[in-house]
PDB file of N, CA and C in Angstrom:
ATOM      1  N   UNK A   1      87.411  74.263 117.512  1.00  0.00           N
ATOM      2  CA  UNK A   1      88.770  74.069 117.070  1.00  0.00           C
ATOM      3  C   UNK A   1      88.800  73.258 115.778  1.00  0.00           C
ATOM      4  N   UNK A   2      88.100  72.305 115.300  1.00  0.00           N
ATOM      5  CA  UNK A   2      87.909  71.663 114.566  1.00  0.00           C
ATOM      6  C   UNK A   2      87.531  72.205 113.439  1.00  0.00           C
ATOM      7  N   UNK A   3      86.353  73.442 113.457  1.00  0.00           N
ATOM      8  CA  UNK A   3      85.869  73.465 112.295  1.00  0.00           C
ATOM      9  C   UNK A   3      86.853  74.824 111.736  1.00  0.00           C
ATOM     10  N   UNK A   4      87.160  75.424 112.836  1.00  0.00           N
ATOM     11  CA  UNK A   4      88.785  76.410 112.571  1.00  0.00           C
ATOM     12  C   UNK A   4      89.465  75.797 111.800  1.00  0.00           C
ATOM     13  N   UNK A   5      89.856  74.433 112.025  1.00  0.00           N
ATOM     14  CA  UNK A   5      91.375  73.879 111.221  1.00  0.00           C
ATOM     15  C   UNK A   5      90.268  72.871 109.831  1.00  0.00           C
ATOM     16  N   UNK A   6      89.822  72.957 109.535  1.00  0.00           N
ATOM     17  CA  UNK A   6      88.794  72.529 108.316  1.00  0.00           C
ATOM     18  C   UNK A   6      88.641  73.963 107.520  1.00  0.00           C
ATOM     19  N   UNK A   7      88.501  75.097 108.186  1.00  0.00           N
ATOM     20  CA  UNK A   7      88.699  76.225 107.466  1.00  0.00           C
ATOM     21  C   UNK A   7      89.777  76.444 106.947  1.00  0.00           C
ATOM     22  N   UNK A   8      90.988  76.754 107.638  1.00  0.00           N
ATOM     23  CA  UNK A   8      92.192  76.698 107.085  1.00  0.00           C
ATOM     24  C   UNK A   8      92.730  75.999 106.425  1.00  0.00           C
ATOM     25  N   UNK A   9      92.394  74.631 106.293  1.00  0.00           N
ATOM     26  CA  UNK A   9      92.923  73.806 105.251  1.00  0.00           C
ATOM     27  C   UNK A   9      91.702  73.589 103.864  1.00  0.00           C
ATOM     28  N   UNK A  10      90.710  74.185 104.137  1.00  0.00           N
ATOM     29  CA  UNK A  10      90.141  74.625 103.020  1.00  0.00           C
ATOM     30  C   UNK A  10      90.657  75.965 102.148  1.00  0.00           C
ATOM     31  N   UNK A  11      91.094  77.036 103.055  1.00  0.00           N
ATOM     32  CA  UNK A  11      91.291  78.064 102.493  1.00  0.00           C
ATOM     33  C   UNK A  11      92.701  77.734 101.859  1.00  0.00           C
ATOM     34  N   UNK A  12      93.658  77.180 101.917  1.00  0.00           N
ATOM     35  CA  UNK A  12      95.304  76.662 102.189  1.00  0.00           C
ATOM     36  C   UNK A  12      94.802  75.767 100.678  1.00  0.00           C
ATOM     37  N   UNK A  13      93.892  75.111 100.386  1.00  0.00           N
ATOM     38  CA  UNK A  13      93.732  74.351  99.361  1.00  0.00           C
ATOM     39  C   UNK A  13      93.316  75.178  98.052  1.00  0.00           C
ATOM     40  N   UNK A  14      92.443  76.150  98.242  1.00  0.00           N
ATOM     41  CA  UNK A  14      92.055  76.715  97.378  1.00  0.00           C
ATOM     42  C   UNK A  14      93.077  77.652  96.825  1.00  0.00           C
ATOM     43  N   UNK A  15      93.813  78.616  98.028  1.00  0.00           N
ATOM     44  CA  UNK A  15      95.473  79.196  97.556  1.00  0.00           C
ATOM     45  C   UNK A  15      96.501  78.404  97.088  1.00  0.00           C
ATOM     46  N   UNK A  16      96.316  77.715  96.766  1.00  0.00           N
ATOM     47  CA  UNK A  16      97.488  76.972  95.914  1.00  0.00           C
ATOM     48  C   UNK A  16      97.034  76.743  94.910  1.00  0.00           C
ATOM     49  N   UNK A  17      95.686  76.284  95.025  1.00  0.00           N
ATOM     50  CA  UNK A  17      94.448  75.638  93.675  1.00  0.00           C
ATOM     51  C   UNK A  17      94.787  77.035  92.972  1.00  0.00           C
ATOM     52  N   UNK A  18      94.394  78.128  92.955  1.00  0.00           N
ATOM     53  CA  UNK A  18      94.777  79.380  92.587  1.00  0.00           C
ATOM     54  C   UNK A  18      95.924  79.624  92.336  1.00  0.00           C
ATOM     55  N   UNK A  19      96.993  79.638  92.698  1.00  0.00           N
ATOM     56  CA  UNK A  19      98.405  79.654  92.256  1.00  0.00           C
ATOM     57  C   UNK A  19      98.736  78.695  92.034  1.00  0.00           C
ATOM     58  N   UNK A  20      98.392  77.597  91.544  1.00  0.00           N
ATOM     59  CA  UNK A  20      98.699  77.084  89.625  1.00  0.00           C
ATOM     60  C   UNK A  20      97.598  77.283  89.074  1.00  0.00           C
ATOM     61  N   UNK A  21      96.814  77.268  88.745  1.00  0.00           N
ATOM     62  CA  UNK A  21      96.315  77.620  88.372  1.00  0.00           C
ATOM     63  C   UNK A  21      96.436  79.241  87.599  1.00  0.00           C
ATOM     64  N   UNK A  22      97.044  80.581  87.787  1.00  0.00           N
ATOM     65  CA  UNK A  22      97.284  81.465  87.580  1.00  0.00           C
ATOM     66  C   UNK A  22      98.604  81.197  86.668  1.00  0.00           C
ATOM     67  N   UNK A  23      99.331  79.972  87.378  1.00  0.00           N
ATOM     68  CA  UNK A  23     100.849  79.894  87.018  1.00  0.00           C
ATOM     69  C   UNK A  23     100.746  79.173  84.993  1.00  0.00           C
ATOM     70  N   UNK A  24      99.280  78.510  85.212  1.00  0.00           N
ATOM     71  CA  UNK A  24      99.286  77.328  83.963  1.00  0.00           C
ATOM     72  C   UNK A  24      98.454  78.745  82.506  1.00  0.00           C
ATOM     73  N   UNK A  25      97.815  79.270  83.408  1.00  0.00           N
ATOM     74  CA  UNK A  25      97.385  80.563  82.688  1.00  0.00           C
ATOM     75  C   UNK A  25      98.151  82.014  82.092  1.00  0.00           C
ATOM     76  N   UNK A  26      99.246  81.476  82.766  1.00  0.00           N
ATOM     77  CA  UNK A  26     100.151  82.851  82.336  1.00  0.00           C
ATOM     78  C   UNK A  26     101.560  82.221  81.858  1.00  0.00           C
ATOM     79  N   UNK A  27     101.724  80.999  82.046  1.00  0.00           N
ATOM     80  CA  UNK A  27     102.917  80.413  81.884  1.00  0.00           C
ATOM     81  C   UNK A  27     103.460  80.765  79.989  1.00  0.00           C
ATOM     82  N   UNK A  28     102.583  80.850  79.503  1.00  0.00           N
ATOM     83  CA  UNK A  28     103.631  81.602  77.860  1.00  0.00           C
ATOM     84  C   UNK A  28     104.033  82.407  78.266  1.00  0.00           C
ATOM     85  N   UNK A  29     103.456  83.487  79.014  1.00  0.00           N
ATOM     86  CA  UNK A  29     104.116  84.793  79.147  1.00  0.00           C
ATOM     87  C   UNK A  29     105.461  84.625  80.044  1.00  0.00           C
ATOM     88  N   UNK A  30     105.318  83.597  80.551  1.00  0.00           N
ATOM     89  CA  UNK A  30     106.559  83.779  81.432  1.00  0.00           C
ATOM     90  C   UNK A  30     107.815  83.267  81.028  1.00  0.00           C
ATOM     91  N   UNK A  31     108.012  83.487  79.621  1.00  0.00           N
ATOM     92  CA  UNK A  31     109.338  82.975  78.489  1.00  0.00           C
ATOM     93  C   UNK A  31     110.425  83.468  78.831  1.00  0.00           C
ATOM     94  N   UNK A  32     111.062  83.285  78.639  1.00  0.00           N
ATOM     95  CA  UNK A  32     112.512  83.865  78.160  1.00  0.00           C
ATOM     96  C   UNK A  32     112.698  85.496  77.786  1.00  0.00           C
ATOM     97  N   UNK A  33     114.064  86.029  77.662  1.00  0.00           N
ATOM     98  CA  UNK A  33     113.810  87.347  76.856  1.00  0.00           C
ATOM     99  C   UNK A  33     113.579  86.798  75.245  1.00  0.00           C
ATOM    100  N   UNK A  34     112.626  88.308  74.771  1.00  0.00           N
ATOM    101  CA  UNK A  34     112.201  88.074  73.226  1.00  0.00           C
ATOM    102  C   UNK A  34     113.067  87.814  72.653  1.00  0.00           C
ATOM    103  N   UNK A  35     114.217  87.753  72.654  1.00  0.00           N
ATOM    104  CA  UNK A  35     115.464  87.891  71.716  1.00  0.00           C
ATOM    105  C   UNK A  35     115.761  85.940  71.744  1.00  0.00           C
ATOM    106  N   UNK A  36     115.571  85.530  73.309  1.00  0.00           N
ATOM    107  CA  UNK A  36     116.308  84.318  73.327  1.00  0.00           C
ATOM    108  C   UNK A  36     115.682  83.330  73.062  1.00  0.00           C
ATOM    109  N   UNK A  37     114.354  83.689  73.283  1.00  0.00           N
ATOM    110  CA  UNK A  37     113.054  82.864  72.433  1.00  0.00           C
ATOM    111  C   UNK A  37     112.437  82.720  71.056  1.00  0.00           C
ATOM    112  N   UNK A  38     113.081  83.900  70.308  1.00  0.00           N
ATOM    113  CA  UNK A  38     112.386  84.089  68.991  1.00  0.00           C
ATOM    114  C   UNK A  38     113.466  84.074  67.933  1.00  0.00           C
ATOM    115  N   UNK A  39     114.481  84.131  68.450  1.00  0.00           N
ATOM    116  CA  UNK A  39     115.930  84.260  67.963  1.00  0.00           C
ATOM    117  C   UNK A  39     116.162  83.046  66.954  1.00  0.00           C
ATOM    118  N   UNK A  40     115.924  81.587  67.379  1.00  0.00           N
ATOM    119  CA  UNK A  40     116.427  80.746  66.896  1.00  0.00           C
ATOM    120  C   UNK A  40     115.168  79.635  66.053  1.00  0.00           C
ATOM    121  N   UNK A  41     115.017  79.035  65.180  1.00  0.00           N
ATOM    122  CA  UNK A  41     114.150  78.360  64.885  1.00  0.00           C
ATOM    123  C   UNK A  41     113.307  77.482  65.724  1.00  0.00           C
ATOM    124  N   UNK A  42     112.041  77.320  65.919  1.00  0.00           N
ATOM    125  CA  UNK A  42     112.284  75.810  66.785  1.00  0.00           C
ATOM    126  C   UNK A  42     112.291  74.678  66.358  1.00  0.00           C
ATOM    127  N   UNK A  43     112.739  73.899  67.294  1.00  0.00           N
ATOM    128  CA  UNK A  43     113.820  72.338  66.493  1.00  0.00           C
ATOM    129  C   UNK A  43     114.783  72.291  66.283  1.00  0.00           C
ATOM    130  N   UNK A  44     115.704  73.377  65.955  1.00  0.00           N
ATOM    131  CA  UNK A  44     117.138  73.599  65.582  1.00  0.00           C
ATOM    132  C   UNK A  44     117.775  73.929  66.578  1.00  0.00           C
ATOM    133  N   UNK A  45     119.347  73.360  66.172  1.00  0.00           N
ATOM    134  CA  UNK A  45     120.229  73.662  67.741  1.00  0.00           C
ATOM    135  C   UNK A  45     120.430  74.565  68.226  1.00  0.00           C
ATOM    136  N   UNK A  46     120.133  75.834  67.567  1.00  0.00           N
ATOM    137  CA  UNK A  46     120.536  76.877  68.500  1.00  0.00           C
ATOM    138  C   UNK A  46     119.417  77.171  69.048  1.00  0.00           C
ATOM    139  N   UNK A  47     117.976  76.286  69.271  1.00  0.00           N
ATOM    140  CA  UNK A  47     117.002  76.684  69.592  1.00  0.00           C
ATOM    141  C   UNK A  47     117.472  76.263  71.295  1.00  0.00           C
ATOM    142  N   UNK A  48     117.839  75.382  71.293  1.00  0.00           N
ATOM    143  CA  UNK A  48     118.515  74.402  72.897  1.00  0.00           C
ATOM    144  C   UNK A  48     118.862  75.482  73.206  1.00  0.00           C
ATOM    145  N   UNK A  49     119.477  76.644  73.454  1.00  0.00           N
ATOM    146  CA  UNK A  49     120.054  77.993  74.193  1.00  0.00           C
ATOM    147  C   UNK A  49     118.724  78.993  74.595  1.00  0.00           C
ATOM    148  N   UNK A  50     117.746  78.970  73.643  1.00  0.00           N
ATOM    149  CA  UNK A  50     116.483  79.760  74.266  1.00  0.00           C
ATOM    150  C   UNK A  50     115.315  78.935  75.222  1.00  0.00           C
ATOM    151  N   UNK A  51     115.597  77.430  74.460  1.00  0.00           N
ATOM    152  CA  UNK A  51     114.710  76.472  75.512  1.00  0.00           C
ATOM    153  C   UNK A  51     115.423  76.692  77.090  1.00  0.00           C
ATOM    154  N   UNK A  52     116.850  76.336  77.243  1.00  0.00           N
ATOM    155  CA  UNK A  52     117.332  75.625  78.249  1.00  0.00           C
ATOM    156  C   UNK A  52     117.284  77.167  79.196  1.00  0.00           C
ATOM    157  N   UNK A  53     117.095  78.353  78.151  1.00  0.00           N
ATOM    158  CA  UNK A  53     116.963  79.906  79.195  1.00  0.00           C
ATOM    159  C   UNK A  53     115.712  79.736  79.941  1.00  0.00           C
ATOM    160  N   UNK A  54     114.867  79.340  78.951  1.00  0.00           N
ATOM    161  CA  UNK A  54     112.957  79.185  79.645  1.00  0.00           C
ATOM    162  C   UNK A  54     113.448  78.662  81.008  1.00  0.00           C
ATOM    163  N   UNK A  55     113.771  77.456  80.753  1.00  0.00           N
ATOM    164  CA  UNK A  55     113.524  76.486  81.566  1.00  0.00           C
ATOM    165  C   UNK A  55     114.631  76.823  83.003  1.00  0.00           C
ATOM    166  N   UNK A  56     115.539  77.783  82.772  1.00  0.00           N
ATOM    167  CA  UNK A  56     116.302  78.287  84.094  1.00  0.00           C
ATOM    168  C   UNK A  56     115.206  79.323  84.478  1.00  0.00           C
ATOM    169  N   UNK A  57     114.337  79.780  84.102  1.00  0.00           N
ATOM    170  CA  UNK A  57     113.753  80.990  84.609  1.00  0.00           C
ATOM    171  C   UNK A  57     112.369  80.200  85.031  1.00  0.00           C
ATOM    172  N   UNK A  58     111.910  79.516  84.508  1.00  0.00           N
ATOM    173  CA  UNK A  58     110.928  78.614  85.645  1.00  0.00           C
ATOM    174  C   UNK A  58     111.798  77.994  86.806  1.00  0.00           C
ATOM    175  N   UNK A  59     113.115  77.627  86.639  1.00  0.00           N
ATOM    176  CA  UNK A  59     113.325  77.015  88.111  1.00  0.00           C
ATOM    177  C   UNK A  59     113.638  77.906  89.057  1.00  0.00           C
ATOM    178  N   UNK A  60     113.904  79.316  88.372  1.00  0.00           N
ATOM    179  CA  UNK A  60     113.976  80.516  88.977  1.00  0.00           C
ATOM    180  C   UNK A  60     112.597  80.549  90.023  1.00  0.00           C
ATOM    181  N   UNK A  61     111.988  80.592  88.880  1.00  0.00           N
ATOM    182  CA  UNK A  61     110.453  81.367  90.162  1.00  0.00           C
ATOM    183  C   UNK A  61     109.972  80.000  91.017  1.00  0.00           C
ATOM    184  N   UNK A  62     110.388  78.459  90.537  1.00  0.00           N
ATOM    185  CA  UNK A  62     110.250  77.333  91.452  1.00  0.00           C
ATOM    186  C   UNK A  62     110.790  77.486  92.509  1.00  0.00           C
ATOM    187  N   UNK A  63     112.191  77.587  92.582  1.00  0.00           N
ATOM    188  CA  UNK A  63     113.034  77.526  93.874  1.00  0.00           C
ATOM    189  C   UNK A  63     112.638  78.914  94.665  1.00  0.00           C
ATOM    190  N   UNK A  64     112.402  80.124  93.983  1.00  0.00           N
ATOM    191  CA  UNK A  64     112.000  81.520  94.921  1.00  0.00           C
ATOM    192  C   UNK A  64     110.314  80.885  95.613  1.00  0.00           C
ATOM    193  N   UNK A  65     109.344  80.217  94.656  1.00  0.00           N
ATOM    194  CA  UNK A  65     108.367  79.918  95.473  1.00  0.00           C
ATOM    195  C   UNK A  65     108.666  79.289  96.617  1.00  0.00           C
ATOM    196  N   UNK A  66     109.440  77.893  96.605  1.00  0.00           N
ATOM    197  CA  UNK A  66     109.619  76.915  97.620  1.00  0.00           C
ATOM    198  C   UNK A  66     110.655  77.765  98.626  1.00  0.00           C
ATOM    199  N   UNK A  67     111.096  78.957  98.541  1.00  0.00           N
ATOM    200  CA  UNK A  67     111.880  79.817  99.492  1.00  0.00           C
ATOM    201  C   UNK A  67     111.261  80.399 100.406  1.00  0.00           C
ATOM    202  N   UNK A  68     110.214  81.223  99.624  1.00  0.00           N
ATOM    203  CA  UNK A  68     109.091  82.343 100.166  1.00  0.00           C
ATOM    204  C   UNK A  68     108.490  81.100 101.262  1.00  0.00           C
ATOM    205  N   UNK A  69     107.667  80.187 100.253  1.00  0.00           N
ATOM    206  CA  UNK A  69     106.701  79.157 101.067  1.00  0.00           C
ATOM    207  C   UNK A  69     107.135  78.504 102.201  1.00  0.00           C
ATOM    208  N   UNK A  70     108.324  78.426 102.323  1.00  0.00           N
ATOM    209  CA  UNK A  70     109.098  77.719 103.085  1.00  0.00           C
ATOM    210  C   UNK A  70     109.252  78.696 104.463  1.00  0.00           C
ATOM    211  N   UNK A  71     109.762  79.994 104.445  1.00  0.00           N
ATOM    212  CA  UNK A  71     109.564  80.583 105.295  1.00  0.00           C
ATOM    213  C   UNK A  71     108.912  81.190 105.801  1.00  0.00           C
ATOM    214  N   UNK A  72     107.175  81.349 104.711  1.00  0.00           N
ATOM    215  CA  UNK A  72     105.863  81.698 105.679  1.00  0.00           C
ATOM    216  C   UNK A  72     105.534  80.900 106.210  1.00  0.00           C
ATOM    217  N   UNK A  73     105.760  79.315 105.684  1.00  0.00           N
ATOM    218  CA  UNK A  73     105.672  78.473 106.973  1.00  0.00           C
ATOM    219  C   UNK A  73     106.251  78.166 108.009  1.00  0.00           C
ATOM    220  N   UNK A  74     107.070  78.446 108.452  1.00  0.00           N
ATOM    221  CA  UNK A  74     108.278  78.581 109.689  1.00  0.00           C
ATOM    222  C   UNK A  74     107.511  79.713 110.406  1.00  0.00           C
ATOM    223  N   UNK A  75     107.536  80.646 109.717  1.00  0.00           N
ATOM    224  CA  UNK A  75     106.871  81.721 110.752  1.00  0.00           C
ATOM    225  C   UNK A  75     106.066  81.551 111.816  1.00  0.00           C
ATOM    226  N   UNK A  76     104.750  80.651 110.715  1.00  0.00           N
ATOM    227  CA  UNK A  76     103.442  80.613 110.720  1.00  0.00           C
ATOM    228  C   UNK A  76     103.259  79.492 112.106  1.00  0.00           C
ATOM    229  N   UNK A  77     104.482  78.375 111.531  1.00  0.00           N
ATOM    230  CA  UNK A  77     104.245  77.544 112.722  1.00  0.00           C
ATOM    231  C   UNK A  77     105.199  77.744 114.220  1.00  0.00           C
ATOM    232  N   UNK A  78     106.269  78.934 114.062  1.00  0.00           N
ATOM    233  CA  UNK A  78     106.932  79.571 115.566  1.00  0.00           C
ATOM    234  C   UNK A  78     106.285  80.154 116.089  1.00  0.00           C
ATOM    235  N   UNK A  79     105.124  81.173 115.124  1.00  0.00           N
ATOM    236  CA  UNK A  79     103.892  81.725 116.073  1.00  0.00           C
ATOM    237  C   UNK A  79     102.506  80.788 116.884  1.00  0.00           C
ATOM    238  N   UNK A  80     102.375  79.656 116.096  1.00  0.00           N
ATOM    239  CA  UNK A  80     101.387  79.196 116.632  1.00  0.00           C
ATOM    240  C   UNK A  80     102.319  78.606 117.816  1.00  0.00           C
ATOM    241  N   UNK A  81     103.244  77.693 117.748  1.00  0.00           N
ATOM    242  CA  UNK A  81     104.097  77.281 118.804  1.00  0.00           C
ATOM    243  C   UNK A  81     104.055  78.845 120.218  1.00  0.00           C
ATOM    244  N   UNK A  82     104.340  79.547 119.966  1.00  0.00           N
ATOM    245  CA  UNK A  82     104.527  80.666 120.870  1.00  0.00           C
ATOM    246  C   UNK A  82     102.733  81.045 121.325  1.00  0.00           C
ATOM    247  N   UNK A  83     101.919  80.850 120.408  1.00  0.00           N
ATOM    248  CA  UNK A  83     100.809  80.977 121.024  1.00  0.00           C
ATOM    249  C   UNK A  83      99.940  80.071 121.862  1.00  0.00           C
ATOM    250  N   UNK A  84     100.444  78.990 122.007  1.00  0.00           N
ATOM    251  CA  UNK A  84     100.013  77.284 122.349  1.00  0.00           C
ATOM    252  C   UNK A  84     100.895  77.504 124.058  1.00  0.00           C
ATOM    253  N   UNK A  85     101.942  78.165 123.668  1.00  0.00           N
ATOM    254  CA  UNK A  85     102.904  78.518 124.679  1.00  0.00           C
ATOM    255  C   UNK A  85     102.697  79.569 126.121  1.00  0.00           C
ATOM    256  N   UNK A  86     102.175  80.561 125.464  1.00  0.00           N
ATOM    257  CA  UNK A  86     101.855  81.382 126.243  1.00  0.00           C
ATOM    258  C   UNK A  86      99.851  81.022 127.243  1.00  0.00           C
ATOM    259  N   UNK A  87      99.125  80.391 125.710  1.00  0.00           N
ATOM    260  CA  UNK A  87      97.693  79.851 126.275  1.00  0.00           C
ATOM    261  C   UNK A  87      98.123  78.828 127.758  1.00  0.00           C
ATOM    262  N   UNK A  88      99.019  78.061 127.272  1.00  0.00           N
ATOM    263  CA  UNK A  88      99.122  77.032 128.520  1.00  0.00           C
ATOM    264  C   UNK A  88     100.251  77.731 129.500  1.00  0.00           C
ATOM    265  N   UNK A  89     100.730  78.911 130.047  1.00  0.00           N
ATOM    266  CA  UNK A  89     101.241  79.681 131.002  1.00  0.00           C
ATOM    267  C   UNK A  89     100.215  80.330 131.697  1.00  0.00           C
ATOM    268  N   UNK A  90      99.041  80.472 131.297  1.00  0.00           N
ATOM    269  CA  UNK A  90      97.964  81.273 130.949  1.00  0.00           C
ATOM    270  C   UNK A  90      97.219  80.450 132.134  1.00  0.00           C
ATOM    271  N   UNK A  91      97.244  79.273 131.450  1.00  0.00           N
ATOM    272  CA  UNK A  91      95.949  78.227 132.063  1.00  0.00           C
ATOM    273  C   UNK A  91      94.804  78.301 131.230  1.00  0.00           C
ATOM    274  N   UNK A  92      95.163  78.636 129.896  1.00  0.00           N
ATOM    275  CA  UNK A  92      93.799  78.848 128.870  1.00  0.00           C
ATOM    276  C   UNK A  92      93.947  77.435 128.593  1.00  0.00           C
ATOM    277  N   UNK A  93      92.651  76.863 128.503  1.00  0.00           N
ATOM    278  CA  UNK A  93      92.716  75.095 127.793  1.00  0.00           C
ATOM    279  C   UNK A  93      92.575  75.713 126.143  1.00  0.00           C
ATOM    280  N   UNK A  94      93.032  74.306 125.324  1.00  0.00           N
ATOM    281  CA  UNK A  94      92.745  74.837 123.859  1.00  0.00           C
ATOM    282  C   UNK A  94      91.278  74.010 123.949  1.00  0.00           C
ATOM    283  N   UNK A  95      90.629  74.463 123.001  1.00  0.00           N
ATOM    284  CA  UNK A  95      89.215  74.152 122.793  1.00  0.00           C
ATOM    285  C   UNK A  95      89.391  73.327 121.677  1.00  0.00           C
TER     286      UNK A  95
END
């Protein structure tokens, strides 16, 4: 049981290590439209309208991550709950 949950939180470390990692590697690409990014000088005020777009579309894919993540973990932990559940109806000991 032990070296099970040392696996999973190895593997759980490295998937995230990986997704930023992917996120810090691709993050230019993930701008604004061309128009709202290239449109305006940078430094100049009308540049504040293509920055402040970037920066809604990263909190875009922030808040959809912490959505997704949020409810594979709910899942993840009603199934183990239901499986802990049924082992001890069972009379299975956990190991």
């Amino acid at each position: 049981m032990h070296k099970e949950k040392s696996n999973r939180i190895i593997v759980l470390s490295l998937s995230i290590l990986t997704a930023v990692g992917l996120m810090l590697v691709f993050s230019p690409h993930l701008l604004a439209c061309p128009n709202c990014s290239e449109a305006y000088a940078p430094g100049s005020k009308e540049a504040a309208i293509g920055e402040q777009y970037n920066y809604s579309i990263f909190f875009f894919f922030g808040v959809f991550t912490t959505v997704l993540g949020g409810g594979i973990a709910f899942i993840s932990w009603k199934m183990r709950q239901a499986m802990r559940a049924r082992a001890s109806k069972l009379g299975i000991a956990n190991q």
